[in-house]
C-alpha atoms as a PDB file:
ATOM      1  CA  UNK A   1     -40.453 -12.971  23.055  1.00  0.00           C
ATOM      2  CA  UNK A   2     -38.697 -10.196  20.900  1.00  0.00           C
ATOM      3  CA  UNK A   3     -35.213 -11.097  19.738  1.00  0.00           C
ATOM      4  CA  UNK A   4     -33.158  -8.616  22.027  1.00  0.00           C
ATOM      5  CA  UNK A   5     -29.291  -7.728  21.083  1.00  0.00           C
ATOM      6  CA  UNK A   6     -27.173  -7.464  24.505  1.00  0.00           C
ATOM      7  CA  UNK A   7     -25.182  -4.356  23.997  1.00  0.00           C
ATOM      8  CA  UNK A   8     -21.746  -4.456  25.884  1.00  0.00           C
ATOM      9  CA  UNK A   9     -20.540  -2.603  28.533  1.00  0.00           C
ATOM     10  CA  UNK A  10     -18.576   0.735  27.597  1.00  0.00           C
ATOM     11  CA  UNK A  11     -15.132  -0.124  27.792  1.00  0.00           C
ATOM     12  CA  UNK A  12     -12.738   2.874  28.785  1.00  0.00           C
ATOM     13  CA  UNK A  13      -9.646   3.713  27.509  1.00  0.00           C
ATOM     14  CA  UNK A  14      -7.394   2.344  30.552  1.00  0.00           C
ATOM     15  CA  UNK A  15      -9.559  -1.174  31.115  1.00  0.00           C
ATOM     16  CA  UNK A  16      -9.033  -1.403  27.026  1.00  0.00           C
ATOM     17  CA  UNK A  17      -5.519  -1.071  26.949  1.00  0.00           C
ATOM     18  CA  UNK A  18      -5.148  -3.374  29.701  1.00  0.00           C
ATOM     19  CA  UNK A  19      -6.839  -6.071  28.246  1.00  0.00           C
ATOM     20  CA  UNK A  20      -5.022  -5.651  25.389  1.00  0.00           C
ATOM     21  CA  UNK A  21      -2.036  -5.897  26.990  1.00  0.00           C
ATOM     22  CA  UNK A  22      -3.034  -8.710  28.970  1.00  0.00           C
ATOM     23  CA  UNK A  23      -4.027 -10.708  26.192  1.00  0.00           C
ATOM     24  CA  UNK A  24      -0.701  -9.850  24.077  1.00  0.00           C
ATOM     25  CA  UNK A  25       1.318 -11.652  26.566  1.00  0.00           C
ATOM     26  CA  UNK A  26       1.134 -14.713  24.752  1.00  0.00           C
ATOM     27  CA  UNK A  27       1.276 -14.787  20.812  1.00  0.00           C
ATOM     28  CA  UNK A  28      -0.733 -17.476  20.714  1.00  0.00           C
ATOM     29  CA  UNK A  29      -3.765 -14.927  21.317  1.00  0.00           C
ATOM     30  CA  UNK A  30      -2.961 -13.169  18.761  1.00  0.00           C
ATOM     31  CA  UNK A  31      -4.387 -13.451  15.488  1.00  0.00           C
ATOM     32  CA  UNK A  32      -3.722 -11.478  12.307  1.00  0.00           C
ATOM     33  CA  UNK A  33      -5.676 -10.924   9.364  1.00  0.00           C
ATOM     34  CA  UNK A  34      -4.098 -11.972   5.532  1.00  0.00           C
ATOM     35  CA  UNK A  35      -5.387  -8.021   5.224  1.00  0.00           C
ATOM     36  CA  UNK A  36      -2.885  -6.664   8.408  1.00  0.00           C
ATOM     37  CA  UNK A  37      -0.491  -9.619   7.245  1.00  0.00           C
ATOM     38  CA  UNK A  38       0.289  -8.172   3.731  1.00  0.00           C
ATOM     39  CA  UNK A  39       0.490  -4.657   4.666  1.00  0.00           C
ATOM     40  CA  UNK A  40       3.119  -5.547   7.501  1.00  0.00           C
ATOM     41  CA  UNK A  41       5.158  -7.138   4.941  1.00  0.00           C
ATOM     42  CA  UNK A  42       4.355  -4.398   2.366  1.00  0.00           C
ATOM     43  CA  UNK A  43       5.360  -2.010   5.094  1.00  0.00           C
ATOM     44  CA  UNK A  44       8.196  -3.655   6.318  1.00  0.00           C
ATOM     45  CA  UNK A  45       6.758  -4.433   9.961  1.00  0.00           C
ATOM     46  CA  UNK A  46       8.250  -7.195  11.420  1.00  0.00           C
ATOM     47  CA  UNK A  47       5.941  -9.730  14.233  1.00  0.00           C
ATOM     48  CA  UNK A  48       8.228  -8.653  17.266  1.00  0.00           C
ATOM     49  CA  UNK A  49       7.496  -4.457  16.439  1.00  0.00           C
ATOM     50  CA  UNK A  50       3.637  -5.992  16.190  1.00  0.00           C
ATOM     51  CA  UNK A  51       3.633  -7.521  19.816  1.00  0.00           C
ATOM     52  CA  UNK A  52       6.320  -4.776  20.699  1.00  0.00           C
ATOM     53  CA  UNK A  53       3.727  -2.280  19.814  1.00  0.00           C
ATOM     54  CA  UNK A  54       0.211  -4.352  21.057  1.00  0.00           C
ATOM     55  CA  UNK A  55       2.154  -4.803  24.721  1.00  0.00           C
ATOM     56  CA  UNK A  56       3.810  -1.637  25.364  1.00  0.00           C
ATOM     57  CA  UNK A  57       1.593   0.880  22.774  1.00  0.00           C
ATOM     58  CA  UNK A  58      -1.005   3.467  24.019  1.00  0.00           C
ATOM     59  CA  UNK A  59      -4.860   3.803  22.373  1.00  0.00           C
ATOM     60  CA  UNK A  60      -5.385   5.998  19.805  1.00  0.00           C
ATOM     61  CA  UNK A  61      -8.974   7.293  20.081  1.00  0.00           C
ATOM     62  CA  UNK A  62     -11.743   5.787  22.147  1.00  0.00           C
ATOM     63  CA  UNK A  63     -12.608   2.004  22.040  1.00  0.00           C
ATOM     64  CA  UNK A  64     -15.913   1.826  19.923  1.00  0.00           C
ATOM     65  CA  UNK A  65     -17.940  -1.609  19.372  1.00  0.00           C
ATOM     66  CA  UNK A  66     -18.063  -3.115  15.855  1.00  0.00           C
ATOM     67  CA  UNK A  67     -20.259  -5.102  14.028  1.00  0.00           C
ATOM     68  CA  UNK A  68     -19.451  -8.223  15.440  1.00  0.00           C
ATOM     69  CA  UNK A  69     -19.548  -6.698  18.846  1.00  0.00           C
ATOM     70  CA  UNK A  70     -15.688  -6.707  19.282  1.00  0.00           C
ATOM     71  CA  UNK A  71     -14.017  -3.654  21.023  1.00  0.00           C
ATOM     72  CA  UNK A  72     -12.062  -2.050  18.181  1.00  0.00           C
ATOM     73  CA  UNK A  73      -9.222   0.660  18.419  1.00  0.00           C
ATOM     74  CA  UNK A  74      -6.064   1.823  17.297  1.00  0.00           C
ATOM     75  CA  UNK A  75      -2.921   1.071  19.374  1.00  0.00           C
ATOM     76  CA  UNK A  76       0.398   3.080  18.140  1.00  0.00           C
ATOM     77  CA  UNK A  77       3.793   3.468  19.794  1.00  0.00           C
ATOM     78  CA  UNK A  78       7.283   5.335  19.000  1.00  0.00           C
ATOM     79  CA  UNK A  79       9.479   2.801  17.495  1.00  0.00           C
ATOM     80  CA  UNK A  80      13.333   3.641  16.938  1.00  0.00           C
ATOM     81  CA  UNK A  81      12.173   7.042  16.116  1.00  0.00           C
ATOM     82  CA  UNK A  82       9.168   5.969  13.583  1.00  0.00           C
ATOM     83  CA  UNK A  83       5.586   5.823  14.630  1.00  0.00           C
ATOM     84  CA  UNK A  84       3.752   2.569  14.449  1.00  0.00           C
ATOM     85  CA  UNK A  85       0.031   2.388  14.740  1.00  0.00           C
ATOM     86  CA  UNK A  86      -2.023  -1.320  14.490  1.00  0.00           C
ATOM     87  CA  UNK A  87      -6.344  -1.827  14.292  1.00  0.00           C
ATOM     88  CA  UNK A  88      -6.990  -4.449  16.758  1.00  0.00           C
ATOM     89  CA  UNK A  89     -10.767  -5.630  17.859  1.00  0.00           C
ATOM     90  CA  UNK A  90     -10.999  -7.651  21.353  1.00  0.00           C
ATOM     91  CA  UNK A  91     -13.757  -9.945  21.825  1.00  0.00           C
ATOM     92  CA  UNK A  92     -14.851  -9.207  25.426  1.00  0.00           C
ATOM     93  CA  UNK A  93     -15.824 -12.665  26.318  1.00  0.00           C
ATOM     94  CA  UNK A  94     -13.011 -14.026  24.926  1.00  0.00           C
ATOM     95  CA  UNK A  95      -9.108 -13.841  25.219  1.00  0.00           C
ATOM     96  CA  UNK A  96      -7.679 -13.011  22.043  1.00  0.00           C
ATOM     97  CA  UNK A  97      -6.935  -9.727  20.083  1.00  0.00           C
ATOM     98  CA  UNK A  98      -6.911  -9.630  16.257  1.00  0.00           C
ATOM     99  CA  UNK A  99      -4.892  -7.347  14.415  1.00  0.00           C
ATOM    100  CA  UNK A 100      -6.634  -5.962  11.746  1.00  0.00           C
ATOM    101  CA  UNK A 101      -4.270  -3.169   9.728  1.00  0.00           C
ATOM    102  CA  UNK A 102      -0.606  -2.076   9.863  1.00  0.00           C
ATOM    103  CA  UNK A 103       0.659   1.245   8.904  1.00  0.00           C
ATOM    104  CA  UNK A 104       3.497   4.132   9.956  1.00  0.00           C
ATOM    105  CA  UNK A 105       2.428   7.160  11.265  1.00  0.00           C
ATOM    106  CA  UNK A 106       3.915   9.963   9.353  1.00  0.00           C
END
């Protein structure tokens, strides 16, 4: 039998955010790369503007499916007047979100 890859589901906009959001409601299923880890403290982005931003933030772009077959896509919100904006990738089968990059909008 040929080795087949199972290609996921297209996940829209509003079902991604709402996973996302769903997921962000505990921290513990959130994980964050050393990469998104130094450039939130290079960038002065604190954990509470990260959940802040993952549980209250709209998508940026369309979710597309990575390499490891995670849903990846930008999340940003306003912010005391600045503009935040976080990577995350969402394993479909599984309830976590990872936070891959940090940055301000400008």
């Amino acid at each position: 039998m040929a080795n087949r890859r199972i290609v996921p589901i297209r996940l829209s906009a509003t079902k991604a955010l709402s996973r996302l959001r769903s997921i962000a409601t505990d921290p513990a299923n959130v994980a964050i790369t050393r990469h998104a880890e130094s450039r939130m403290i290079e960038r002065g982005i604190s954990s509470e503007q990260m959940l802040h931003c993952l549980r209250r933030g709209h998508l940026s772009g369309s979710p597309v499916v990575d390499e490891h077959d995670n849903w990846k896509f930008g999340v940003e919100l306003y912010i005391a007047g600045d503009h935040l904006c976080f990577v995350v990738a969402v394993n479909p089968l599984d309830p976590q979100v990872l936070v891959i990059t940090a940055f301000w909008v400008s």
